[in-house]
PDB file of N, CA and C in Angstrom:
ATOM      1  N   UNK A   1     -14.066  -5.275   6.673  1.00  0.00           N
ATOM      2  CA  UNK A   1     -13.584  -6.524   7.238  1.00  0.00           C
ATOM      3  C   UNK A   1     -12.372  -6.239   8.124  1.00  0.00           C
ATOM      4  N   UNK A   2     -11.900  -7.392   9.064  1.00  0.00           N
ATOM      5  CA  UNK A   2     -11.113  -6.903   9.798  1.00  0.00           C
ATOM      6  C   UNK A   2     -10.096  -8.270   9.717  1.00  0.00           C
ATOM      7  N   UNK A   3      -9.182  -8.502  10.634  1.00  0.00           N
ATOM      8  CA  UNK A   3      -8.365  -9.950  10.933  1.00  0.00           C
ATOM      9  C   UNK A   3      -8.413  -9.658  12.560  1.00  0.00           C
ATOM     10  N   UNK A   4      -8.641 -11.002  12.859  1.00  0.00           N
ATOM     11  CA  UNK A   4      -8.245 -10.951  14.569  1.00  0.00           C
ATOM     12  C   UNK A   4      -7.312 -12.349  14.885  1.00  0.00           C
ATOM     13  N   UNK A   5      -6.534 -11.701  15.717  1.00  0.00           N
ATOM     14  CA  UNK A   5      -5.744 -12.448  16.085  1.00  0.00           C
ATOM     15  C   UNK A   5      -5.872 -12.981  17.408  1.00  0.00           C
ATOM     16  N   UNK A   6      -5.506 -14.205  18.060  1.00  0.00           N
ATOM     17  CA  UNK A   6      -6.458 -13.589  19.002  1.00  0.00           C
ATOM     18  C   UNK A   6      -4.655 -14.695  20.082  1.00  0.00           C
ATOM     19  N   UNK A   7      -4.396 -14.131  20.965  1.00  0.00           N
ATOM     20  CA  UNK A   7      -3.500 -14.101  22.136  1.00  0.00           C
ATOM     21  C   UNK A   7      -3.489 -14.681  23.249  1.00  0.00           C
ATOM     22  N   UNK A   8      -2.218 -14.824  24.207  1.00  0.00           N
ATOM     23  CA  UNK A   8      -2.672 -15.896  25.781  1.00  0.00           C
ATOM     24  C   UNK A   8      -3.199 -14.279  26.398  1.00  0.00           C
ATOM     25  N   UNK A   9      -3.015 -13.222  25.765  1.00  0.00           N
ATOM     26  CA  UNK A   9      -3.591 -12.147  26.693  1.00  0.00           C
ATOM     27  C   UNK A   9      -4.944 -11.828  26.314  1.00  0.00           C
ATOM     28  N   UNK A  10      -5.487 -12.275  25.555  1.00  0.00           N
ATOM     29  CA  UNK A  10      -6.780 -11.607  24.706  1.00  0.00           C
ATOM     30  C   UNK A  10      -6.709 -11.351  23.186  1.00  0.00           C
ATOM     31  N   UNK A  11      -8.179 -10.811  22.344  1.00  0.00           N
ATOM     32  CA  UNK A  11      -8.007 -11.131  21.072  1.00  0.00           C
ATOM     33  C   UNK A  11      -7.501  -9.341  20.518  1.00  0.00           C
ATOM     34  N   UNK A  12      -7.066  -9.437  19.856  1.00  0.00           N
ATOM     35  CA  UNK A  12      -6.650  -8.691  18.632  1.00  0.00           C
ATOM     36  C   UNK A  12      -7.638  -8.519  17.588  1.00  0.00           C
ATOM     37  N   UNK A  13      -8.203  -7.134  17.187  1.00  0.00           N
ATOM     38  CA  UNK A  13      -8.712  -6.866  16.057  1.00  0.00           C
ATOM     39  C   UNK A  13      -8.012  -5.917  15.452  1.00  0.00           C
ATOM     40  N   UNK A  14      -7.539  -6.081  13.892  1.00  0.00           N
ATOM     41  CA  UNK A  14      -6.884  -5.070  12.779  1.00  0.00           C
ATOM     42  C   UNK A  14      -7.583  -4.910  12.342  1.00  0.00           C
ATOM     43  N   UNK A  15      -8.193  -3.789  11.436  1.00  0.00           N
ATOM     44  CA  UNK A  15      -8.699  -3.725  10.486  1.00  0.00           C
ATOM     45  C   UNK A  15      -8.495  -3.407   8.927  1.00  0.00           C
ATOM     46  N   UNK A  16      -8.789  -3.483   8.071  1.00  0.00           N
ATOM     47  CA  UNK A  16      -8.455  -2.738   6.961  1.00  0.00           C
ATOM     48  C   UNK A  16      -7.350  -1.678   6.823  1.00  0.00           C
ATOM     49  N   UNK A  17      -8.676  -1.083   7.003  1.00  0.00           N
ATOM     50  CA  UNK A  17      -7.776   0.672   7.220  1.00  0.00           C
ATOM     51  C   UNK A  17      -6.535   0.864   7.816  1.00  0.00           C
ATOM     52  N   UNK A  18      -6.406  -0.187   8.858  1.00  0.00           N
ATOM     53  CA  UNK A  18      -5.125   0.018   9.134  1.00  0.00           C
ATOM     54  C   UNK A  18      -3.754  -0.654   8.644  1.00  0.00           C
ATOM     55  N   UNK A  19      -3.960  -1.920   7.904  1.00  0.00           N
ATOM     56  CA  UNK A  19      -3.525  -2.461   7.201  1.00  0.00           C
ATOM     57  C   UNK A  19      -2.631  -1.896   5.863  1.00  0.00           C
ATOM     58  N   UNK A  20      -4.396  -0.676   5.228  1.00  0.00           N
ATOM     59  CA  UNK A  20      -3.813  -0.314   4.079  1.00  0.00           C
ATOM     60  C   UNK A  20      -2.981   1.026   4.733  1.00  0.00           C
ATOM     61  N   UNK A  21      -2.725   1.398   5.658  1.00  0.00           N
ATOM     62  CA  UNK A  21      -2.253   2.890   6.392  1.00  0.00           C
ATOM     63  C   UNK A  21      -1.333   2.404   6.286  1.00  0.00           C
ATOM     64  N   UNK A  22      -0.573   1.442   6.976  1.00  0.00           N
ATOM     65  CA  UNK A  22       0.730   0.995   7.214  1.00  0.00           C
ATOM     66  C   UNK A  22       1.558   0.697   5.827  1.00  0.00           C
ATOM     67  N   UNK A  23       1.144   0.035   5.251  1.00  0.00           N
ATOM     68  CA  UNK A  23       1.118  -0.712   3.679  1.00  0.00           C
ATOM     69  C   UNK A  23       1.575   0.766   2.929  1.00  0.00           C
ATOM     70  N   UNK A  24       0.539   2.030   2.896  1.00  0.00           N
ATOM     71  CA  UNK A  24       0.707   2.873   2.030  1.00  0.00           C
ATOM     72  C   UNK A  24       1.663   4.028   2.613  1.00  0.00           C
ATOM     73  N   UNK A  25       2.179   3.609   4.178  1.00  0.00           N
ATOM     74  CA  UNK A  25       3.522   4.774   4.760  1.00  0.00           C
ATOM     75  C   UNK A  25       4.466   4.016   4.464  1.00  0.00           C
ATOM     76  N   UNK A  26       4.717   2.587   4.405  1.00  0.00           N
ATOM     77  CA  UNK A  26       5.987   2.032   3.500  1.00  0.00           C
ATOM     78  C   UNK A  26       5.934   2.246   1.999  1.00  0.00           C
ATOM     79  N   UNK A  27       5.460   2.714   1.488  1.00  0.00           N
ATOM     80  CA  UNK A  27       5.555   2.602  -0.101  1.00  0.00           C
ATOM     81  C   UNK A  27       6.067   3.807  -0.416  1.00  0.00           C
ATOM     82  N   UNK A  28       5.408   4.569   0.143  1.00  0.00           N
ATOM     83  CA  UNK A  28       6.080   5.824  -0.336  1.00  0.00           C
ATOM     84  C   UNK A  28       7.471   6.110   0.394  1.00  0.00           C
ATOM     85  N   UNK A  29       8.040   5.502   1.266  1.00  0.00           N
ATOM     86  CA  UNK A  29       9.351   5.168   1.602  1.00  0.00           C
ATOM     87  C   UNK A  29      10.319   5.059   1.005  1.00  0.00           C
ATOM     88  N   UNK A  30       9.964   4.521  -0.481  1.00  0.00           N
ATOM     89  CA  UNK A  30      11.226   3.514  -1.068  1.00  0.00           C
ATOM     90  C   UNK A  30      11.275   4.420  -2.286  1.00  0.00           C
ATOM     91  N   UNK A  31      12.504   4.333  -2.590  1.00  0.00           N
ATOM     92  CA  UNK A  31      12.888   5.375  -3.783  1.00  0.00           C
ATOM     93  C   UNK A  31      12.446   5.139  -4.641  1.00  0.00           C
ATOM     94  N   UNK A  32      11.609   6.065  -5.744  1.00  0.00           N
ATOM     95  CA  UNK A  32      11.253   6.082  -6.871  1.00  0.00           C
ATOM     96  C   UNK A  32       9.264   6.629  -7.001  1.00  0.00           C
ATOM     97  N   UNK A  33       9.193   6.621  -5.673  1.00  0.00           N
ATOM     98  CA  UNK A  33       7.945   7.029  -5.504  1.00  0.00           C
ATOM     99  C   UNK A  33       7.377   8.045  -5.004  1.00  0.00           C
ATOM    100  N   UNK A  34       6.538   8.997  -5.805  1.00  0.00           N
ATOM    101  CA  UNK A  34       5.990  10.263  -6.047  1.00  0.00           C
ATOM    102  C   UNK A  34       5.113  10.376  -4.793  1.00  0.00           C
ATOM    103  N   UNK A  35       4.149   9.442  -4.614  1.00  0.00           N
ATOM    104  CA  UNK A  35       3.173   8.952  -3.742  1.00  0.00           C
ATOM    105  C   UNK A  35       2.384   8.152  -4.357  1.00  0.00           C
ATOM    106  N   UNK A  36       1.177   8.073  -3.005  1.00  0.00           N
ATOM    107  CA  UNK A  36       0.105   7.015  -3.536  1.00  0.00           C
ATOM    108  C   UNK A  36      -0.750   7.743  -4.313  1.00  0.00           C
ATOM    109  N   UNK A  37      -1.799   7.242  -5.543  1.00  0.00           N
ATOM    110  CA  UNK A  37      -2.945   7.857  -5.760  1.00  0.00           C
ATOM    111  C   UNK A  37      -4.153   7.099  -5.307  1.00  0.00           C
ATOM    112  N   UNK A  38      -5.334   7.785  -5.920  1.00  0.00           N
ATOM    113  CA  UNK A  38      -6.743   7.081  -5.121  1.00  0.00           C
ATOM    114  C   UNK A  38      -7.153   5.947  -6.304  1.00  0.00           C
ATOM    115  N   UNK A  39      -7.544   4.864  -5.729  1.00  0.00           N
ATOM    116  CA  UNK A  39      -8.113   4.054  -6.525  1.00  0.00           C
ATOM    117  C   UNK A  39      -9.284   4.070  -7.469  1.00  0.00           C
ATOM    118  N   UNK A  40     -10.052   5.207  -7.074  1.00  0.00           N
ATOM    119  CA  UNK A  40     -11.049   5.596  -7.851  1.00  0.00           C
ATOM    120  C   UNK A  40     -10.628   7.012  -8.381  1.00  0.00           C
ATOM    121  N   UNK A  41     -10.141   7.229  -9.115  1.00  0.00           N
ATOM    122  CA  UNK A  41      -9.459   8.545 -10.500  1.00  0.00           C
ATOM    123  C   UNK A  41     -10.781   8.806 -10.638  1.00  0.00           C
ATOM    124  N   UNK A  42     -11.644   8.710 -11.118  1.00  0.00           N
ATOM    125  CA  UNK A  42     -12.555   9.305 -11.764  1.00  0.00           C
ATOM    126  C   UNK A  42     -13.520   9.298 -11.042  1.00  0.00           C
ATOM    127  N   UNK A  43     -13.966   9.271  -9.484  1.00  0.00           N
ATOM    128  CA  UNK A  43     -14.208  10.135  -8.936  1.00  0.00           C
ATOM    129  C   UNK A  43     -13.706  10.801  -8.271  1.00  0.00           C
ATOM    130  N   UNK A  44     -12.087  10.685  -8.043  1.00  0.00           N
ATOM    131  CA  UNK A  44     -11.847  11.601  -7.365  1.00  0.00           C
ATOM    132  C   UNK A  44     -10.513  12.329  -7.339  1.00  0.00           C
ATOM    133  N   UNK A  45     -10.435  12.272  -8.629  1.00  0.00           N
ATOM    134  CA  UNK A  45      -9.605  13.106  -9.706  1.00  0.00           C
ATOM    135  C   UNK A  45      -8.639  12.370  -9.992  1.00  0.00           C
ATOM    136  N   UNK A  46      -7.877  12.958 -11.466  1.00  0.00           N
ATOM    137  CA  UNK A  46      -6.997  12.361 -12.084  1.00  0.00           C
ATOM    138  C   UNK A  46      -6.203  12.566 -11.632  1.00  0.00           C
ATOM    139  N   UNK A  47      -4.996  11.093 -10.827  1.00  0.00           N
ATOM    140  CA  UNK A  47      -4.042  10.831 -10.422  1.00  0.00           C
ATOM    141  C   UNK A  47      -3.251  12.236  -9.353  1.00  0.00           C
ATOM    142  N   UNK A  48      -4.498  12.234  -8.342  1.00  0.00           N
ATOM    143  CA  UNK A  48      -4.324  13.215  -7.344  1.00  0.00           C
ATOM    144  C   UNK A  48      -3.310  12.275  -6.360  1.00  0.00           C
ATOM    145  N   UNK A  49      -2.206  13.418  -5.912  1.00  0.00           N
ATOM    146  CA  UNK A  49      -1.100  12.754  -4.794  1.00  0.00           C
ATOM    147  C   UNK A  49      -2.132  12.575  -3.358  1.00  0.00           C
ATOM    148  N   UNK A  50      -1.960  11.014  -2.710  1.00  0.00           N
ATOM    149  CA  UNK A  50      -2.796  11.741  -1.609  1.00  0.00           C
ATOM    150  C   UNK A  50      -2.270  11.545  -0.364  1.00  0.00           C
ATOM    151  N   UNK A  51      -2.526  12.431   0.313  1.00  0.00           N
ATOM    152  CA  UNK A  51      -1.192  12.784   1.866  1.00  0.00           C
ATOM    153  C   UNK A  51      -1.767  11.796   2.672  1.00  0.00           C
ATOM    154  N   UNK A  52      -0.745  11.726   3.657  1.00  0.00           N
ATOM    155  CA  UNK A  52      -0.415  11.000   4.843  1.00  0.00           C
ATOM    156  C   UNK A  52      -1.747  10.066   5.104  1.00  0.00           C
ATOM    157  N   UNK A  53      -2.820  10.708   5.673  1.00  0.00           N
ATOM    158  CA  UNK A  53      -3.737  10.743   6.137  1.00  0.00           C
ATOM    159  C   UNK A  53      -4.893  10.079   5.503  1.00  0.00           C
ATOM    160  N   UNK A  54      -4.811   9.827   4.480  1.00  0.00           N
ATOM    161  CA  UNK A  54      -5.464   9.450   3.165  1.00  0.00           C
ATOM    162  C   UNK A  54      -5.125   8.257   2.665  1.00  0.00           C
ATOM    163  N   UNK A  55      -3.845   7.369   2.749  1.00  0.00           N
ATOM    164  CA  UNK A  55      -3.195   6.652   2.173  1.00  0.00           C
ATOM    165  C   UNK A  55      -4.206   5.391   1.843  1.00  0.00           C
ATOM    166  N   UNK A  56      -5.150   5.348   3.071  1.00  0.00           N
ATOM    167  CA  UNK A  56      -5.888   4.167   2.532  1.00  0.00           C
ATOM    168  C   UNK A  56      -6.705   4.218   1.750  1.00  0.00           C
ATOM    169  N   UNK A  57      -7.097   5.489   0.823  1.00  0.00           N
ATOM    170  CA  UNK A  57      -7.999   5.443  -0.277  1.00  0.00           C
ATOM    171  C   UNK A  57      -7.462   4.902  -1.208  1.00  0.00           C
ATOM    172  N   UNK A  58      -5.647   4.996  -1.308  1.00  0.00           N
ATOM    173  CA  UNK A  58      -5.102   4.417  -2.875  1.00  0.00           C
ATOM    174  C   UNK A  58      -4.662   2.879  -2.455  1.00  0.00           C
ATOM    175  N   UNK A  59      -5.290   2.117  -1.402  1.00  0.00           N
ATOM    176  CA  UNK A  59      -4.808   0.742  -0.780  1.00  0.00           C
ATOM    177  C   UNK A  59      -6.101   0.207  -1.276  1.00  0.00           C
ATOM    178  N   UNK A  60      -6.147  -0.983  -1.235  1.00  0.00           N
ATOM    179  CA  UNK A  60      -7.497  -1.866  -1.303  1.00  0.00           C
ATOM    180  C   UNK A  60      -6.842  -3.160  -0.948  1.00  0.00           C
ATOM    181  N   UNK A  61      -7.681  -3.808   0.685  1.00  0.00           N
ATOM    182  CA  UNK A  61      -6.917  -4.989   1.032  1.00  0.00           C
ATOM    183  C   UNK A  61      -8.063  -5.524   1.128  1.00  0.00           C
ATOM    184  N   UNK A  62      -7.751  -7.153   0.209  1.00  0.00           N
ATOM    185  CA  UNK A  62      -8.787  -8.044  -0.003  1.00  0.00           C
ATOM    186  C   UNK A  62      -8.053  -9.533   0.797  1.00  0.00           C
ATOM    187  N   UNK A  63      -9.361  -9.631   1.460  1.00  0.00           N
ATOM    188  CA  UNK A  63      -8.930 -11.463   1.963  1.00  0.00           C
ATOM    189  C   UNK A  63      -9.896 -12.218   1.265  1.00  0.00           C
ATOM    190  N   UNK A  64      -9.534 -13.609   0.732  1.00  0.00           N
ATOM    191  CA  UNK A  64     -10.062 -14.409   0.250  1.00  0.00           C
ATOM    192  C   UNK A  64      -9.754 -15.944   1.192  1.00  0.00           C
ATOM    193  N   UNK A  65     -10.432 -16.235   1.770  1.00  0.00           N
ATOM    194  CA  UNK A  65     -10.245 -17.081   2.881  1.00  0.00           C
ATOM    195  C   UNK A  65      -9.028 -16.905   3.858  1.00  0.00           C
ATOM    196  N   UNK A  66      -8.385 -17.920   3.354  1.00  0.00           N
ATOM    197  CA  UNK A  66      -7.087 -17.422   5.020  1.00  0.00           C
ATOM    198  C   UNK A  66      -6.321 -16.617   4.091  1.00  0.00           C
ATOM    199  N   UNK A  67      -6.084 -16.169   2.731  1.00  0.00           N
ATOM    200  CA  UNK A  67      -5.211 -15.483   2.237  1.00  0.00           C
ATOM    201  C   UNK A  67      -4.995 -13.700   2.101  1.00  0.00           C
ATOM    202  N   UNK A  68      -4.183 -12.927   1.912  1.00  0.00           N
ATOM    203  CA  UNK A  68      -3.999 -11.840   2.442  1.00  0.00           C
ATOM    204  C   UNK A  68      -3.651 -10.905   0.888  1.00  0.00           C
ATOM    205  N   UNK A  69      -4.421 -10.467   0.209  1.00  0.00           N
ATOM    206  CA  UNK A  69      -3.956  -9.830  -0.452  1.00  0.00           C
ATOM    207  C   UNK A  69      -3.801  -7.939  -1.000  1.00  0.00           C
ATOM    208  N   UNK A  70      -2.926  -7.497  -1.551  1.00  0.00           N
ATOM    209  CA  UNK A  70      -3.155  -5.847  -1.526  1.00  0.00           C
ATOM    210  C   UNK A  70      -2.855  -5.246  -2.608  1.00  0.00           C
ATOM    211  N   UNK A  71      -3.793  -4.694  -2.827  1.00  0.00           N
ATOM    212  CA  UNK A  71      -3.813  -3.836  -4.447  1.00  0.00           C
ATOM    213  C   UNK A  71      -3.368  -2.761  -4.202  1.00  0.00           C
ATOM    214  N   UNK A  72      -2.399  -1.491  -4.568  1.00  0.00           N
ATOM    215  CA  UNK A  72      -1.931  -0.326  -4.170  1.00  0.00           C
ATOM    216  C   UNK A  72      -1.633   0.215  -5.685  1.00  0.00           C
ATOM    217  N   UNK A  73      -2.198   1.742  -5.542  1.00  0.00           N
ATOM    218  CA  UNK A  73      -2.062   2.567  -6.492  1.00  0.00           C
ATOM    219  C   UNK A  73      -1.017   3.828  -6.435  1.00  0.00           C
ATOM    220  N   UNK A  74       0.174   3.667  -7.522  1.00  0.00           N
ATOM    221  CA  UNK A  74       1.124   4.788  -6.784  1.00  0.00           C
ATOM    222  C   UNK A  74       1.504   5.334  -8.191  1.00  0.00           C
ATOM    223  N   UNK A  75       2.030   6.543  -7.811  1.00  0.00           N
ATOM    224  CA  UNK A  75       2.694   7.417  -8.934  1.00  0.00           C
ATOM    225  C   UNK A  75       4.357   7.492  -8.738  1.00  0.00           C
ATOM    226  N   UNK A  76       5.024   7.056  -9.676  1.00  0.00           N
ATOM    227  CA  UNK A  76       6.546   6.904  -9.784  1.00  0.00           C
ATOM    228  C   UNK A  76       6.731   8.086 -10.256  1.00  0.00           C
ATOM    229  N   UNK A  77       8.272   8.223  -9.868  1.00  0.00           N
ATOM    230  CA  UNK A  77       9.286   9.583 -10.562  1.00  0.00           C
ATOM    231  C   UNK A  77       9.600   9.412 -11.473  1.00  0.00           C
ATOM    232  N   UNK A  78       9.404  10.142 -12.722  1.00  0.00           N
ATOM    233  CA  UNK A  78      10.140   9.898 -13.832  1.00  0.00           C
ATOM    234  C   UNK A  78      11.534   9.718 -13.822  1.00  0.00           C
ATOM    235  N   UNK A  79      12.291   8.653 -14.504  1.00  0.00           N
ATOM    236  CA  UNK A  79      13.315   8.357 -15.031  1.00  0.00           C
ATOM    237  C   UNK A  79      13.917   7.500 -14.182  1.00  0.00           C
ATOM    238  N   UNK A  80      12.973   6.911 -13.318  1.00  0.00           N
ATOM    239  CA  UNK A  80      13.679   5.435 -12.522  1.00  0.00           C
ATOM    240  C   UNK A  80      12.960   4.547 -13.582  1.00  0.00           C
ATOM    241  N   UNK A  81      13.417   3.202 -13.343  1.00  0.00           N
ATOM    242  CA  UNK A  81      12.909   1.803 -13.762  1.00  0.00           C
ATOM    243  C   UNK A  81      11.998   1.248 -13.164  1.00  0.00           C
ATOM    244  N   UNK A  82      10.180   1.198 -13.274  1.00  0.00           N
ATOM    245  CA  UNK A  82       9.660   1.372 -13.137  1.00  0.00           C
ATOM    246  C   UNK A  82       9.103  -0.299 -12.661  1.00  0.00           C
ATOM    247  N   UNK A  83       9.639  -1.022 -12.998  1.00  0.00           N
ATOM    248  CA  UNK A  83       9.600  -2.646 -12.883  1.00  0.00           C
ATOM    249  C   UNK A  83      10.338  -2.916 -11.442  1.00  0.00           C
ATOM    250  N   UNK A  84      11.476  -1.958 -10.955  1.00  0.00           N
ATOM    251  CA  UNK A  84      12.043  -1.952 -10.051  1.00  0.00           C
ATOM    252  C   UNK A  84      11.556  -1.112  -8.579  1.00  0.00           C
ATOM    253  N   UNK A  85      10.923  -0.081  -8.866  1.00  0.00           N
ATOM    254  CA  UNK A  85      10.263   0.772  -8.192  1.00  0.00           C
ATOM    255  C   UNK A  85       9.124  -0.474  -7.516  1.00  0.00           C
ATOM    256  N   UNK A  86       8.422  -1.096  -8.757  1.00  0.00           N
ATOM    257  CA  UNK A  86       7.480  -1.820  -8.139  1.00  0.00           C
ATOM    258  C   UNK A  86       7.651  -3.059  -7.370  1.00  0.00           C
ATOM    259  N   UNK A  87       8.852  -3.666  -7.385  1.00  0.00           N
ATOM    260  CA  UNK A  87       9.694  -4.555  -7.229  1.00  0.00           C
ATOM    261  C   UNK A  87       9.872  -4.114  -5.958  1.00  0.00           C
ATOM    262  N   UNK A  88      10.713  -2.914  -5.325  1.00  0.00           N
ATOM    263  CA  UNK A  88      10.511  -2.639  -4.282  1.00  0.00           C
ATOM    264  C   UNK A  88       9.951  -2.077  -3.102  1.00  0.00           C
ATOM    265  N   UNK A  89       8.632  -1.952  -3.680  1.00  0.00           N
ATOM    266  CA  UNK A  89       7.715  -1.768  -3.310  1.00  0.00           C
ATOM    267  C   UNK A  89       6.855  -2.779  -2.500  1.00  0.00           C
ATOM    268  N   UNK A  90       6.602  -3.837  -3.372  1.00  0.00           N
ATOM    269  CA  UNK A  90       6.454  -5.045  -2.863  1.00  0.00           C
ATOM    270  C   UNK A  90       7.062  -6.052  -1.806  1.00  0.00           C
ATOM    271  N   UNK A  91       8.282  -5.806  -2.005  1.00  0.00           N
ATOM    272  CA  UNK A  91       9.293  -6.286  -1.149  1.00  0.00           C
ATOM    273  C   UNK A  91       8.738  -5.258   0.269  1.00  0.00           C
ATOM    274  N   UNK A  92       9.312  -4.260   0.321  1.00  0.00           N
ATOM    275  CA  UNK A  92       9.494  -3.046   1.796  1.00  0.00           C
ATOM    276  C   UNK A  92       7.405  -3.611   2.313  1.00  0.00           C
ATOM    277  N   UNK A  93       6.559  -3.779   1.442  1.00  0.00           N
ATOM    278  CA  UNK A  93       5.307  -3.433   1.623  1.00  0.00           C
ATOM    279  C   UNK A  93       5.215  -5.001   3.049  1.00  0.00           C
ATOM    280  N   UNK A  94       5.568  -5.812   2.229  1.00  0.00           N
ATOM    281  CA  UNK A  94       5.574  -7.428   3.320  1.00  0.00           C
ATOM    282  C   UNK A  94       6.499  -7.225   4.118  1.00  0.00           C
ATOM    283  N   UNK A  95       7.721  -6.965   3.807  1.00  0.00           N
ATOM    284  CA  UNK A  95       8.196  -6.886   4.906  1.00  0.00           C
ATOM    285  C   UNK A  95       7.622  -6.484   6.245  1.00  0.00           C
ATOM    286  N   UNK A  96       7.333  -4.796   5.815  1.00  0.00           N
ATOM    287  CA  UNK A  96       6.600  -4.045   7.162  1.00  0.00           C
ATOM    288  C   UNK A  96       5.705  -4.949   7.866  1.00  0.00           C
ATOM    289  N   UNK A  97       4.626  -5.053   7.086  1.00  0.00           N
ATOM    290  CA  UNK A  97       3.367  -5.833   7.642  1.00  0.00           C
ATOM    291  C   UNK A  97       3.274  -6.742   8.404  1.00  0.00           C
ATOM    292  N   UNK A  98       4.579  -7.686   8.280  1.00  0.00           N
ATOM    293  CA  UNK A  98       5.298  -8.987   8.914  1.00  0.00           C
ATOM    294  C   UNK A  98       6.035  -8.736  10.267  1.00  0.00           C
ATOM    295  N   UNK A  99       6.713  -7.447  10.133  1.00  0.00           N
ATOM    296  CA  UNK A  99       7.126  -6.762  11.108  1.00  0.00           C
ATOM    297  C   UNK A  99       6.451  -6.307  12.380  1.00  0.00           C
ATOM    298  N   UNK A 100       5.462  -5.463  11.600  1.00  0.00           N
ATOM    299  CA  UNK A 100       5.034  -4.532  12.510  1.00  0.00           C
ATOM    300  C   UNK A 100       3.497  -5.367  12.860  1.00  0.00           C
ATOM    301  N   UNK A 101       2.902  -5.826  11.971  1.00  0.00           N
ATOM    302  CA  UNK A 101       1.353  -6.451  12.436  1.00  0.00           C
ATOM    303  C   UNK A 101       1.513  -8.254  12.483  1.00  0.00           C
ATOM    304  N   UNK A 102       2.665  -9.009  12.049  1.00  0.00           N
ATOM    305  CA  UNK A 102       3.118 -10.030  12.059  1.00  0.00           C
ATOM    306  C   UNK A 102       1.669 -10.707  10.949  1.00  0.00           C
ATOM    307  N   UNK A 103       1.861 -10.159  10.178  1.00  0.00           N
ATOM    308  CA  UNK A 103       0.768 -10.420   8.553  1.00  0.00           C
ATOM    309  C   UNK A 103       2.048 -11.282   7.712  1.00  0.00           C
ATOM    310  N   UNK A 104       1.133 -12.078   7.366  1.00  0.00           N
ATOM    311  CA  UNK A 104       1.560 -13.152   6.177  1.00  0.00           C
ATOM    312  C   UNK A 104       1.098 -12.295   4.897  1.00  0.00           C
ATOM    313  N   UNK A 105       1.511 -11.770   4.005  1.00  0.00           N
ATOM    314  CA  UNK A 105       0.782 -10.975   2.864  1.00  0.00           C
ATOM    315  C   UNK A 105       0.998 -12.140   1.791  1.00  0.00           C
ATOM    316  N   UNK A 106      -0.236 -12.762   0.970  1.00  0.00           N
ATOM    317  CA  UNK A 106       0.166 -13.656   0.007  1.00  0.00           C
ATOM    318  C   UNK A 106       0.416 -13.057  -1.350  1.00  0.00           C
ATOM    319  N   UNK A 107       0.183 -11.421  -1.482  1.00  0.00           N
ATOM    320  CA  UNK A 107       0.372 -10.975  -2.563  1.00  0.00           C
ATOM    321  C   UNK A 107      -0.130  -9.665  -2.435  1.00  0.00           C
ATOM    322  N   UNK A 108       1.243  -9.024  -3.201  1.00  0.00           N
ATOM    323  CA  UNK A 108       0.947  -7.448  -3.133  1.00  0.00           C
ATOM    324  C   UNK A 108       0.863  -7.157  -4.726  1.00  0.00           C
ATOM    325  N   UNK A 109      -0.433  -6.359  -4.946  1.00  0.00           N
ATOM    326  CA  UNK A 109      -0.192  -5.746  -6.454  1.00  0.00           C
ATOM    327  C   UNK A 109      -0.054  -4.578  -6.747  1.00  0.00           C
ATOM    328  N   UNK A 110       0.572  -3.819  -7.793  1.00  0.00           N
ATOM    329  CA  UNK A 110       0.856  -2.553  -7.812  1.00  0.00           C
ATOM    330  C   UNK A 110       0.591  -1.930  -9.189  1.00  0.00           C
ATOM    331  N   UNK A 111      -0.209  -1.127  -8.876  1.00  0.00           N
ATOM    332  CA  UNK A 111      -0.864  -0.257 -10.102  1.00  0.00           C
ATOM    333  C   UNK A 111      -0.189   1.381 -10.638  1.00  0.00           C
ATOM    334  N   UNK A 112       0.729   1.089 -11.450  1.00  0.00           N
ATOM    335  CA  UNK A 112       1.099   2.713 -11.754  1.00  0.00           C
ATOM    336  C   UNK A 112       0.043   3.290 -12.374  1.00  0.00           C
ATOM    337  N   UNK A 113      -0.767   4.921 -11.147  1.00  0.00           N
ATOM    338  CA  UNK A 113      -1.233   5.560 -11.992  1.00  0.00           C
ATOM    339  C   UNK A 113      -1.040   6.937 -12.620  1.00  0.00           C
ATOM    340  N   UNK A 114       0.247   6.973 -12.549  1.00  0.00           N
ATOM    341  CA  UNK A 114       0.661   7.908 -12.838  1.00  0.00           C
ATOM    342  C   UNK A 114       2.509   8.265 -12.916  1.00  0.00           C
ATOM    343  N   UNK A 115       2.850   8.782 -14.004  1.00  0.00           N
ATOM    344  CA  UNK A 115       4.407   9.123 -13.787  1.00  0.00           C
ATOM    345  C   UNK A 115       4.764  10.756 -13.406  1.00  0.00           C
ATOM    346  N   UNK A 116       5.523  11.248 -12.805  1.00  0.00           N
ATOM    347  CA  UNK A 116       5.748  12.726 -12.272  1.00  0.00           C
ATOM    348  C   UNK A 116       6.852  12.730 -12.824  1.00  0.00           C
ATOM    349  N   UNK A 117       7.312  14.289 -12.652  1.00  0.00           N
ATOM    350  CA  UNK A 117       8.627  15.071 -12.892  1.00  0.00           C
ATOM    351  C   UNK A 117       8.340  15.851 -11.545  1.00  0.00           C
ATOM    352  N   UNK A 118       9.264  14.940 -10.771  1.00  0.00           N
ATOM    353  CA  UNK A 118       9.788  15.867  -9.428  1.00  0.00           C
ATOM    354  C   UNK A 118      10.623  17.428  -9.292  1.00  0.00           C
ATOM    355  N   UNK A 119      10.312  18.421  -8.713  1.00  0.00           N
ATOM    356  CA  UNK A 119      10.649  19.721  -8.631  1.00  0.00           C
ATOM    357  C   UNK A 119      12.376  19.683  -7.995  1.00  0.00           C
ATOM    358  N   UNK A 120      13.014  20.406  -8.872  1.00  0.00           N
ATOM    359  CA  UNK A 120      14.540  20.347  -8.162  1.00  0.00           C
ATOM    360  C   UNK A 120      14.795  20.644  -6.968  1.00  0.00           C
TER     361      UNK A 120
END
């Protein structure tokens, strides 16, 4: 699925993928986060970090009529507050989207699948 917007210059098509791309280079932005993982673990491994390039496998953006919503799967650093991590996560995630694609997000959800011990 896509969103189009459509302009006095012509229409606009976003799609997904790019949605969850943007969505999953702010998340891993904000302190406390390891990276994203993939939404499907079990096929495609347990709570694998996944790079840059990838981000939209651990995104899943669902619209339900005019509403905008995003499921994101991430792995936190051990020994932050983990309610807060997700907290700002959510926050930085709308912001961007509002920013940069001028998206109304009606709800971001966030799935810890995993906790790390970051290397000194």
């Amino acid at each position: 699925m896509s969103i189009e917007l459509n302009t006095n210059d012509g229409q606009v098509t976003i799609t997904n993928d790019v949605i969850a791309t943007i969505a999953g280079g702010a998340a891993v932005e904000c302190y406390g986060i390891v990276g994203m993982a993939s939404k499907n673990q079990i096929k495609d491994g347990i709570s694998e970090i996944l790079r840059k390039e990838n981000f939209a496998r651990g995104v899943l953006v669902r619209q339900e009529n005019d509403h905008l919503h995003i499921d994101m799967y991430i792995i936190v650093s051990y020994g932050t507050k983990i309610s807060e991590v997700a907290h700002n996560v959510q926050s930085q995630v709308k912001y961007t989207l509002h920013k940069s694609l001028g998206l109304s997000i009606d709800s971001v959800n966030i799935y810890i699948q995993g906790v790390r011990v970051e290397k000194e």
